[in-house]
C-alpha atoms as a PDB file:
ATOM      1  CA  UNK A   1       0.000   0.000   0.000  1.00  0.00           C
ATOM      2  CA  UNK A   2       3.009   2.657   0.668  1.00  0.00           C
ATOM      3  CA  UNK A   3       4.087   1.444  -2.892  1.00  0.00           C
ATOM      4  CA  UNK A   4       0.444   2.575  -4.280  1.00  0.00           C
ATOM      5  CA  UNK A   5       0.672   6.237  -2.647  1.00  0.00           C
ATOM      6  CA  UNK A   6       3.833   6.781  -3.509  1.00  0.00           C
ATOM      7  CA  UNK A   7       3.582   6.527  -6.788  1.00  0.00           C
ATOM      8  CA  UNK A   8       0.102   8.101  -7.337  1.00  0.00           C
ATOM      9  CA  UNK A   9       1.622  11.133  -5.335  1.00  0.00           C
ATOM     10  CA  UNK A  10       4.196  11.160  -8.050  1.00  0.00           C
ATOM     11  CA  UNK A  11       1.837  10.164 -10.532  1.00  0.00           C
ATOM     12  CA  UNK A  12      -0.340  13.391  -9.483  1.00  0.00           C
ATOM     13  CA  UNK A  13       2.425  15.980  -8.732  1.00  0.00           C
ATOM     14  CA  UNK A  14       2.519  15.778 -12.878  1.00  0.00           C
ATOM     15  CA  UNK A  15      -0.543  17.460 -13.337  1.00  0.00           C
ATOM     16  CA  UNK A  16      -0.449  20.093 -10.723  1.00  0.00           C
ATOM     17  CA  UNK A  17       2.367  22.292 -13.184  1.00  0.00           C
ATOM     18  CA  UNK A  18       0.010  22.042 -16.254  1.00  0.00           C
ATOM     19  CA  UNK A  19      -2.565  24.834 -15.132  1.00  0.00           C
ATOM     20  CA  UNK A  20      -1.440  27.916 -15.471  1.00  0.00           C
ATOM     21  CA  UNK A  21      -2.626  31.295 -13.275  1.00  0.00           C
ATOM     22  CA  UNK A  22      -5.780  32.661 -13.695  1.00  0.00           C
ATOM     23  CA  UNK A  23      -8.512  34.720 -12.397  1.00  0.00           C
ATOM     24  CA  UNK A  24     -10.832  33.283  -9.420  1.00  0.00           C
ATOM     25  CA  UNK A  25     -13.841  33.963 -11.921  1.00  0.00           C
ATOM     26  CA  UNK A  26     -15.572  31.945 -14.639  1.00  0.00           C
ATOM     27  CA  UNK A  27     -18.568  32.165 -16.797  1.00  0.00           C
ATOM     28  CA  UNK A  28     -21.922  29.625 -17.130  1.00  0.00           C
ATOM     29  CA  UNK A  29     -20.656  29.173 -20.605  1.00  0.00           C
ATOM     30  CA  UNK A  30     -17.056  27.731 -19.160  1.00  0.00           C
ATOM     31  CA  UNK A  31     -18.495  26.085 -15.674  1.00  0.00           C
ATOM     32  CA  UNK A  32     -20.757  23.804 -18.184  1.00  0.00           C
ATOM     33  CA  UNK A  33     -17.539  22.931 -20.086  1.00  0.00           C
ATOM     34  CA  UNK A  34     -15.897  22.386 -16.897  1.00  0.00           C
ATOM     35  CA  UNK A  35     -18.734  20.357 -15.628  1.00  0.00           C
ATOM     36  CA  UNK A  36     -19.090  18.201 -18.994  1.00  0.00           C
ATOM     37  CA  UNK A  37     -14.617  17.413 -19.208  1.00  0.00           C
ATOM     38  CA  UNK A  38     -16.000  15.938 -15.282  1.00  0.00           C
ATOM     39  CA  UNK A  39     -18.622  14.003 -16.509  1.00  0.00           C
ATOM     40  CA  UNK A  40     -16.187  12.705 -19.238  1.00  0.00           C
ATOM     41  CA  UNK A  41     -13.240  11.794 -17.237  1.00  0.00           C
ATOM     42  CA  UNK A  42     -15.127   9.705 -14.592  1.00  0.00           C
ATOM     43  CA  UNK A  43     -17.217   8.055 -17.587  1.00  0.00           C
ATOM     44  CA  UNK A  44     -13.865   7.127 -18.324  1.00  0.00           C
ATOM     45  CA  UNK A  45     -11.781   6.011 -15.376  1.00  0.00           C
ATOM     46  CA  UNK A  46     -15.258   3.563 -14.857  1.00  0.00           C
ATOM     47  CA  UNK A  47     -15.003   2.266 -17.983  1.00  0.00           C
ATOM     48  CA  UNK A  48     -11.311   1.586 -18.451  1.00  0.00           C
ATOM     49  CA  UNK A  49     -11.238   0.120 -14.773  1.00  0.00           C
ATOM     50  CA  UNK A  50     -14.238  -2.820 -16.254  1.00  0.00           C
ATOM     51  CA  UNK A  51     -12.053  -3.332 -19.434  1.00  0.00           C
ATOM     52  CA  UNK A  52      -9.129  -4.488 -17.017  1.00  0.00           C
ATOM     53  CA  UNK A  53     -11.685  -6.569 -14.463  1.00  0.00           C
ATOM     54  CA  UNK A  54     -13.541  -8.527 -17.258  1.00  0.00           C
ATOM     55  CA  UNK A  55     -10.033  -9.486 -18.501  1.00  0.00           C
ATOM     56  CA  UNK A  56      -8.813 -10.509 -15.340  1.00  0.00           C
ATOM     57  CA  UNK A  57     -11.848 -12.427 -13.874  1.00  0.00           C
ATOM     58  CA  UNK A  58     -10.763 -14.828 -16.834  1.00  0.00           C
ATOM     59  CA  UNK A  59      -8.132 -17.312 -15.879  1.00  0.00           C
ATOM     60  CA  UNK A  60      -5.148 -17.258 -17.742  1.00  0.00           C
ATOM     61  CA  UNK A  61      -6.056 -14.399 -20.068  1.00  0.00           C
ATOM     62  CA  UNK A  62      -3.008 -12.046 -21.224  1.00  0.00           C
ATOM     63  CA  UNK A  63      -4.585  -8.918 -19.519  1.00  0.00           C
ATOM     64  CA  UNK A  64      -1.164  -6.630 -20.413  1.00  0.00           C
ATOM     65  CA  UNK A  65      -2.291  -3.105 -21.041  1.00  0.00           C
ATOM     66  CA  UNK A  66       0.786  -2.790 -23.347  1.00  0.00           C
ATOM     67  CA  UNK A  67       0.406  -5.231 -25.941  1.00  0.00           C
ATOM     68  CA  UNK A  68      -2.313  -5.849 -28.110  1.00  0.00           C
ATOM     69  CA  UNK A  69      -4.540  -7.624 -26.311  1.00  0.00           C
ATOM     70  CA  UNK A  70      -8.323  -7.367 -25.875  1.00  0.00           C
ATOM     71  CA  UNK A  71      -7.975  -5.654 -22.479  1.00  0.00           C
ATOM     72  CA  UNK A  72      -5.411  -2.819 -24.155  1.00  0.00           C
ATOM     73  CA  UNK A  73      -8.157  -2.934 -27.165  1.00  0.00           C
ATOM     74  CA  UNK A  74     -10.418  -1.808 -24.689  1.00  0.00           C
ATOM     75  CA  UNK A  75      -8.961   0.578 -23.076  1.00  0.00           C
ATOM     76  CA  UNK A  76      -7.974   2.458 -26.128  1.00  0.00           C
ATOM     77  CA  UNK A  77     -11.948   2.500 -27.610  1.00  0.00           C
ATOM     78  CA  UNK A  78     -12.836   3.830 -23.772  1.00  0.00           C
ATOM     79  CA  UNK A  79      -9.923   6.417 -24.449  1.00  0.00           C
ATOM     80  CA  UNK A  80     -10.813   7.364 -28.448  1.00  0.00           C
ATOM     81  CA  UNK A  81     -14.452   8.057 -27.402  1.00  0.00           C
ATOM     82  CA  UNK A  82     -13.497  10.382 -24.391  1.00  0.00           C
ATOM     83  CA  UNK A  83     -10.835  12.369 -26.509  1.00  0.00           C
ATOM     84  CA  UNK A  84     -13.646  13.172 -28.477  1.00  0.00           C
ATOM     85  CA  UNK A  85     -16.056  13.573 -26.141  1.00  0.00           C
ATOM     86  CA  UNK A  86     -14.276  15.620 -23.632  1.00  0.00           C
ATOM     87  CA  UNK A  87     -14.401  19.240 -24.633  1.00  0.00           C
ATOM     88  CA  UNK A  88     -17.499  18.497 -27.186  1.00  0.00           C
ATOM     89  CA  UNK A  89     -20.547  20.113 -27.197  1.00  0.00           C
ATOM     90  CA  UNK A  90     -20.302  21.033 -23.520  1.00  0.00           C
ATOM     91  CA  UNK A  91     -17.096  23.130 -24.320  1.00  0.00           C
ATOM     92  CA  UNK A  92     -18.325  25.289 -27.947  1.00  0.00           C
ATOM     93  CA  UNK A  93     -19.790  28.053 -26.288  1.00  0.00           C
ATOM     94  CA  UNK A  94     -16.998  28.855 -24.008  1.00  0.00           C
ATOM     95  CA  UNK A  95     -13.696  27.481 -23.456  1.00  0.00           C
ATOM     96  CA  UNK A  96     -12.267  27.995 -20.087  1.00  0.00           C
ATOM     97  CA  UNK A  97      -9.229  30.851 -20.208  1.00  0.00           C
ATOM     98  CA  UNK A  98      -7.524  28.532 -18.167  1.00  0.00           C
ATOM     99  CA  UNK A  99      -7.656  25.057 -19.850  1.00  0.00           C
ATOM    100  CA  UNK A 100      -5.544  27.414 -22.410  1.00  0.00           C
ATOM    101  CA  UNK A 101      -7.942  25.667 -25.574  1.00  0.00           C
ATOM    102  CA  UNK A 102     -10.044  23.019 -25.659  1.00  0.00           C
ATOM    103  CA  UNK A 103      -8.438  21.755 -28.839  1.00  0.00           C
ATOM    104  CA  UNK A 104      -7.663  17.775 -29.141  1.00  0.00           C
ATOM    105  CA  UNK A 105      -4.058  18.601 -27.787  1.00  0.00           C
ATOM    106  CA  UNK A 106      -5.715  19.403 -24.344  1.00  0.00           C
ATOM    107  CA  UNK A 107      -8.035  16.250 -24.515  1.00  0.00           C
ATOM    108  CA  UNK A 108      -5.590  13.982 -25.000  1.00  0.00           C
ATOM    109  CA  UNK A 109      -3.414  15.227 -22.017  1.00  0.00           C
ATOM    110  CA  UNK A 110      -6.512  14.715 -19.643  1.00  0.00           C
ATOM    111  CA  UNK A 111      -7.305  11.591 -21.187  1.00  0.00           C
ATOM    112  CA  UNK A 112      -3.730  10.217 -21.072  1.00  0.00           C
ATOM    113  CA  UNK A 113      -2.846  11.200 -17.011  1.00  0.00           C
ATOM    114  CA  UNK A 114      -6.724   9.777 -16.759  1.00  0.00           C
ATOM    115  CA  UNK A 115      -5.790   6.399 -18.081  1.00  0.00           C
ATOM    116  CA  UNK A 116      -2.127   6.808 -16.283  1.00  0.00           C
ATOM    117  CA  UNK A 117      -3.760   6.467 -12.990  1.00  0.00           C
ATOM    118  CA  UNK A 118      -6.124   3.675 -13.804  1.00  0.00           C
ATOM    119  CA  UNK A 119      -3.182   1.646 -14.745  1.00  0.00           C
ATOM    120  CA  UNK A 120      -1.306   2.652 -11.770  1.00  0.00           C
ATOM    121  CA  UNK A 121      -3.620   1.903  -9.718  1.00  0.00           C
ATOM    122  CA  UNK A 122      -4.804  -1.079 -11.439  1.00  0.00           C
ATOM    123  CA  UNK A 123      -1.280  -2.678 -11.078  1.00  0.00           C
ATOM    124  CA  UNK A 124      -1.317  -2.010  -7.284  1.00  0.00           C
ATOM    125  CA  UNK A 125      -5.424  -3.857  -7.355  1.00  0.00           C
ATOM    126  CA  UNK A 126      -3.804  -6.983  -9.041  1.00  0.00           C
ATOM    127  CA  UNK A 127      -0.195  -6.913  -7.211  1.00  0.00           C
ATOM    128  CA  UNK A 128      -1.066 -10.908  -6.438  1.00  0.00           C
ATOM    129  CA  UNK A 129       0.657 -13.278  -9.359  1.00  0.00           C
ATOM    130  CA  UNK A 130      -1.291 -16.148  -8.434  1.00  0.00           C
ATOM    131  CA  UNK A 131      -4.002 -15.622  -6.800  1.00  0.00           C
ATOM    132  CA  UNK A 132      -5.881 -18.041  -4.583  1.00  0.00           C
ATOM    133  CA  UNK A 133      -9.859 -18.289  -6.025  1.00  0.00           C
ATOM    134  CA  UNK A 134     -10.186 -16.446  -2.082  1.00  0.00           C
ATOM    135  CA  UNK A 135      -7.570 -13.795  -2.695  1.00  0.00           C
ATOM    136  CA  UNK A 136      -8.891 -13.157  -6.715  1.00  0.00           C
ATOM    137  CA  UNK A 137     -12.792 -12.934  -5.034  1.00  0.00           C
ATOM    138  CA  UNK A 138     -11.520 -10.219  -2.723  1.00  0.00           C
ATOM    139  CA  UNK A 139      -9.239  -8.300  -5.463  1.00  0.00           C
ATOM    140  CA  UNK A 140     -12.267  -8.044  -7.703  1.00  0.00           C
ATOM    141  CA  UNK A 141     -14.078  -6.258  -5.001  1.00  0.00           C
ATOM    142  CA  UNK A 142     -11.367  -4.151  -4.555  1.00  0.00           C
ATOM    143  CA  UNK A 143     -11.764  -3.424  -8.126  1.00  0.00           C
ATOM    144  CA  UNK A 144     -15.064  -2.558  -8.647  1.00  0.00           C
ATOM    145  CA  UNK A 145     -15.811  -0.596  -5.291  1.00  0.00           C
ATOM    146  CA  UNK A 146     -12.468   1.452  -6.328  1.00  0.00           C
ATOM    147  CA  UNK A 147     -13.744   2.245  -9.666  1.00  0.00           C
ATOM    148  CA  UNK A 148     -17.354   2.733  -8.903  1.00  0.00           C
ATOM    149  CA  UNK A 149     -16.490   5.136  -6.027  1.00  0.00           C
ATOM    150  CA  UNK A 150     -14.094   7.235  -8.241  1.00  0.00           C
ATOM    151  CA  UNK A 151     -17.179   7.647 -10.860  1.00  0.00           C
ATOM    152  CA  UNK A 152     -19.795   8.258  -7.627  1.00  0.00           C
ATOM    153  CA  UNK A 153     -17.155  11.162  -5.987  1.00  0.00           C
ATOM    154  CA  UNK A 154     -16.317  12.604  -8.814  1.00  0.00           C
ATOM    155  CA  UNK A 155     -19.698  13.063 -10.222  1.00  0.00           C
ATOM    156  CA  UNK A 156     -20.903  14.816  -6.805  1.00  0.00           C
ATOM    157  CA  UNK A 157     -18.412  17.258  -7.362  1.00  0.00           C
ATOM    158  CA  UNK A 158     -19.641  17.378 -11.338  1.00  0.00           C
ATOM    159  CA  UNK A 159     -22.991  17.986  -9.808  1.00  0.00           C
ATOM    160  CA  UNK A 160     -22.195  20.285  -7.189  1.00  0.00           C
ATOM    161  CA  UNK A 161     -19.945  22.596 -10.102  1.00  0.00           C
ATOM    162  CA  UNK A 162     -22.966  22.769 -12.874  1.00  0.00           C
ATOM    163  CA  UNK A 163     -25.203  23.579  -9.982  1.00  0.00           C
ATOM    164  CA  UNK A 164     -23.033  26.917  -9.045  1.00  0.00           C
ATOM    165  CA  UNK A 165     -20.445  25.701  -6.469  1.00  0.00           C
ATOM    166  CA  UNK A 166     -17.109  25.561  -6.127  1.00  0.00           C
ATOM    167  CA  UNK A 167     -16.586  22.074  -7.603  1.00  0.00           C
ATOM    168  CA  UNK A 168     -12.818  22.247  -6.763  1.00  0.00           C
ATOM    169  CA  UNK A 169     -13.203  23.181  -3.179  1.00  0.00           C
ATOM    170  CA  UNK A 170     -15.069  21.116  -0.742  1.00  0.00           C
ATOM    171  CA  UNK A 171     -18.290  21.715  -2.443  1.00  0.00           C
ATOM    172  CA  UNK A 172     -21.923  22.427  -0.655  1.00  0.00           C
ATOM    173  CA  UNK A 173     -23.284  20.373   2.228  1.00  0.00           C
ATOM    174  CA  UNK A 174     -25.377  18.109  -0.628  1.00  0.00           C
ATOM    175  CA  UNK A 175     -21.670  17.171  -2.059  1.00  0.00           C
ATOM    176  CA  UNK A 176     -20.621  16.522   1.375  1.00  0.00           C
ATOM    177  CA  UNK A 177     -23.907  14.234   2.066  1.00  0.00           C
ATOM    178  CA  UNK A 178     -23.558  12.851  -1.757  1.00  0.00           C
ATOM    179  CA  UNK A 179     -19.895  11.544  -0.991  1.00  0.00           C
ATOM    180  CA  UNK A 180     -19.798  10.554   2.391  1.00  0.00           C
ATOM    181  CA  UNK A 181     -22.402   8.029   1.385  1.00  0.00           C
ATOM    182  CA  UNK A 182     -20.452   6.562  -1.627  1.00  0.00           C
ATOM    183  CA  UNK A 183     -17.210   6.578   0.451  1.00  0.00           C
ATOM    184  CA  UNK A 184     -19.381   4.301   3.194  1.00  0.00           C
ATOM    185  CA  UNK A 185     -20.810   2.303   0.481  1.00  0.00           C
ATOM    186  CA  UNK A 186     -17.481   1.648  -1.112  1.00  0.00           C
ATOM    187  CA  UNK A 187     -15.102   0.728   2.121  1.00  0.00           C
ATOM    188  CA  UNK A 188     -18.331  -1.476   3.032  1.00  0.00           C
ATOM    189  CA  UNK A 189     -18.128  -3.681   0.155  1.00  0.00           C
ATOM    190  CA  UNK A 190     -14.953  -4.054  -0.084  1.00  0.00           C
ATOM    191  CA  UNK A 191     -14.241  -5.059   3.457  1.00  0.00           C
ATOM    192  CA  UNK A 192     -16.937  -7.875   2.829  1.00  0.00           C
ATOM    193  CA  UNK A 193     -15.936  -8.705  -0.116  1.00  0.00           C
ATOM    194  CA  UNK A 194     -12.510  -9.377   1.592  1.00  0.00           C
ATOM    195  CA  UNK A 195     -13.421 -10.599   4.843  1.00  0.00           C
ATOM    196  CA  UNK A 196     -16.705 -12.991   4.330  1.00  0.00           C
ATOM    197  CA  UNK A 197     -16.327 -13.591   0.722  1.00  0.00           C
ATOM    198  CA  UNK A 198     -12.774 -13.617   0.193  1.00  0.00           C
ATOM    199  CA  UNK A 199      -8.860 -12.876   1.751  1.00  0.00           C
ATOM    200  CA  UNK A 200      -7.063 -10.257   0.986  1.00  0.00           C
ATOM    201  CA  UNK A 201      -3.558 -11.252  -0.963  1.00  0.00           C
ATOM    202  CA  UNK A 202      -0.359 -10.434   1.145  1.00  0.00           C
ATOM    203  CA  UNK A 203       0.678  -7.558  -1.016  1.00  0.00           C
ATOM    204  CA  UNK A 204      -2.458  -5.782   0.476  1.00  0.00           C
ATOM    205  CA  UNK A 205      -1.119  -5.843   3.749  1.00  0.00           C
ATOM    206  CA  UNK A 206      -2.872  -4.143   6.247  1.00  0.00           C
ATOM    207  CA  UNK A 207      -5.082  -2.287   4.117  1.00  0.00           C
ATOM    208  CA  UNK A 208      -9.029  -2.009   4.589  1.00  0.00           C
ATOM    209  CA  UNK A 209     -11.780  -0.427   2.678  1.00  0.00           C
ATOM    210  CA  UNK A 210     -11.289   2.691   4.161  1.00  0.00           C
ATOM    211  CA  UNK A 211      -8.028   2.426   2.966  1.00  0.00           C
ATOM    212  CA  UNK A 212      -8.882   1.930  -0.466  1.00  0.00           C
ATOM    213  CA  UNK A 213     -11.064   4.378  -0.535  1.00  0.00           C
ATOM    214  CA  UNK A 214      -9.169   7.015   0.508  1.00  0.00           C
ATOM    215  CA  UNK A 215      -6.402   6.428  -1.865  1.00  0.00           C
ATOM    216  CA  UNK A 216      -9.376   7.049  -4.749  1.00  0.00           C
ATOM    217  CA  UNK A 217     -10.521  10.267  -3.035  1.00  0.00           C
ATOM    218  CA  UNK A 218      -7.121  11.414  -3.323  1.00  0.00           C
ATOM    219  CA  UNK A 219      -6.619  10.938  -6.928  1.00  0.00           C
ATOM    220  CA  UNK A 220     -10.253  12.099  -7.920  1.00  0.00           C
ATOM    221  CA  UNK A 221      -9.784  15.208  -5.825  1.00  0.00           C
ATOM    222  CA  UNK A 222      -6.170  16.301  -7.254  1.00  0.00           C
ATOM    223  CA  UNK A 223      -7.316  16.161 -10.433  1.00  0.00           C
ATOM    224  CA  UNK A 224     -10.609  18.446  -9.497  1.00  0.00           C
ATOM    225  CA  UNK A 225      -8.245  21.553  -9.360  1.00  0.00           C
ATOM    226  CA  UNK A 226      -7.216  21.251 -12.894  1.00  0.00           C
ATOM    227  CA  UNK A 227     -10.759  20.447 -14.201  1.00  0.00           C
ATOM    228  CA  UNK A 228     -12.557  23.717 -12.421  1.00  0.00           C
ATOM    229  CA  UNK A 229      -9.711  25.345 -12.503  1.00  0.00           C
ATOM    230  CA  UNK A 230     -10.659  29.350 -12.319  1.00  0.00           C
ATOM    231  CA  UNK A 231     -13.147  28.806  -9.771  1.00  0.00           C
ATOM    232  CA  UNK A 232     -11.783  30.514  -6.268  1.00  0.00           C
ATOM    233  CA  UNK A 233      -9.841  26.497  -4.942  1.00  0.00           C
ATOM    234  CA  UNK A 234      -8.572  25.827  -8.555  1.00  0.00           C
ATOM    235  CA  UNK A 235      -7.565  29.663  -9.264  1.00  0.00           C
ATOM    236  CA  UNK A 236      -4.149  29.327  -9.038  1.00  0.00           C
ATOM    237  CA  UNK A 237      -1.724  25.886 -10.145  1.00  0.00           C
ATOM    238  CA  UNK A 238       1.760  26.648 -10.274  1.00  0.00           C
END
């Protein structure tokens, strides 16, 4: 587990000299675009994260993420539909001063330190070579509670931004309610899915759902200041 935050730490440190300075101060125009690249990204992380568990619930399968396989195959449609979906139609009316364009050269950099941390991360999930059918029940928990609370926090931030908030702060007390309850539902499963259902593999060590979980939150929330970026938490990224 110190092997997993260290290198998503590193892993996010990247992004947080991309964003240049701007004013605390956006338009409805640019919080929808901001609100829609959300949407996108967590669409995303979700669906690259199932690409890699259907792959691995198979026994034997070559689940590499760089070679052609059907997991990399994937991952790269789930990639080639957010790079065009990203900055779409959310993004034509206004383009956020900050995101400095919206063209496909911006996409792509969200959509490849997106995928970056899924794979991370996934690696970390799946640290077990050989799983024992007890240890493989509890890693696909791990799996799915990961990626389904990534989607649920981010998209309480999403909701809380469109609605008027400051989606890369701490949000309003409804994002507060909205995430505390994934986060709850999330650690839950897992820690059944790893205590009644399944063992956790060695490599986990000590870790618990809450421990999963927070490692998520982490990630999801780093990235939040470069996605509302201009609003008064994600003014300034140097």
């Amino acid at each position: 587990m110190l092997g997993l935050a260290m290198m998503l730490s590193m892993a996010l440190s990247t992004v947080l000299s991309t964003a240049a300075t701007t004013e605390a101060t956006i338009t409805p125009d640019e919080r929808a675009c901001q609100a829609g690249r959300g949407r996108a990204v967590y669409d995303m992380i979700a669906a690259e994260a199932a690409c890699i568990r259907r792959c691995r619930v198979r026994q034997g399968a070559d689940c590499r993420l760089d070679a052609d396989t059907a997991a990399s195959r994937c991952v790269a449609r789930a990639k080639a539909r957010t790079q065009r979906t990203l900055l779409g139609a959310a993004c034509r009316r206004d383009c956020p001063a900050c995101y400095v364009g919206c063209g496909p050269d911006v996409a792509s950099g969200e959509v490849e330190y997106s995928s970056g941390l899924v794979a991370t991360f996934a690696s970390v999930v799946y640290c077990a070579t050989d799983p024992a059918p007890p240890e493989a029940r509890c890693t696909q928990r791990v799996a799915r509670a990961a990626a389904w609370f990534a989607r649920q926090h981010g998209r309480c931030f999403v909701r809380c931004h469109a609605g008027g908030c400051d989606g890369a702060g701490v949000g309003d007390a409804r994002t507060a309610r909205c995430t505390d309850r994934a986060s709850r539902r999330a650690a839950a499963a897992i820690d059944a899915g790893c205590t009644h259902r399944g063992t956790p593999p060695a490599c986990y060590g000590s870790a618990t759902g809450a421990t999963w979980v927070d490692l998520v939150r982490s990630a999801v929330d780093n990235g939040r200041a470069v996605i509302y970026c201009g609003s008064p938490s994600g003014a300034y990224l140097e």
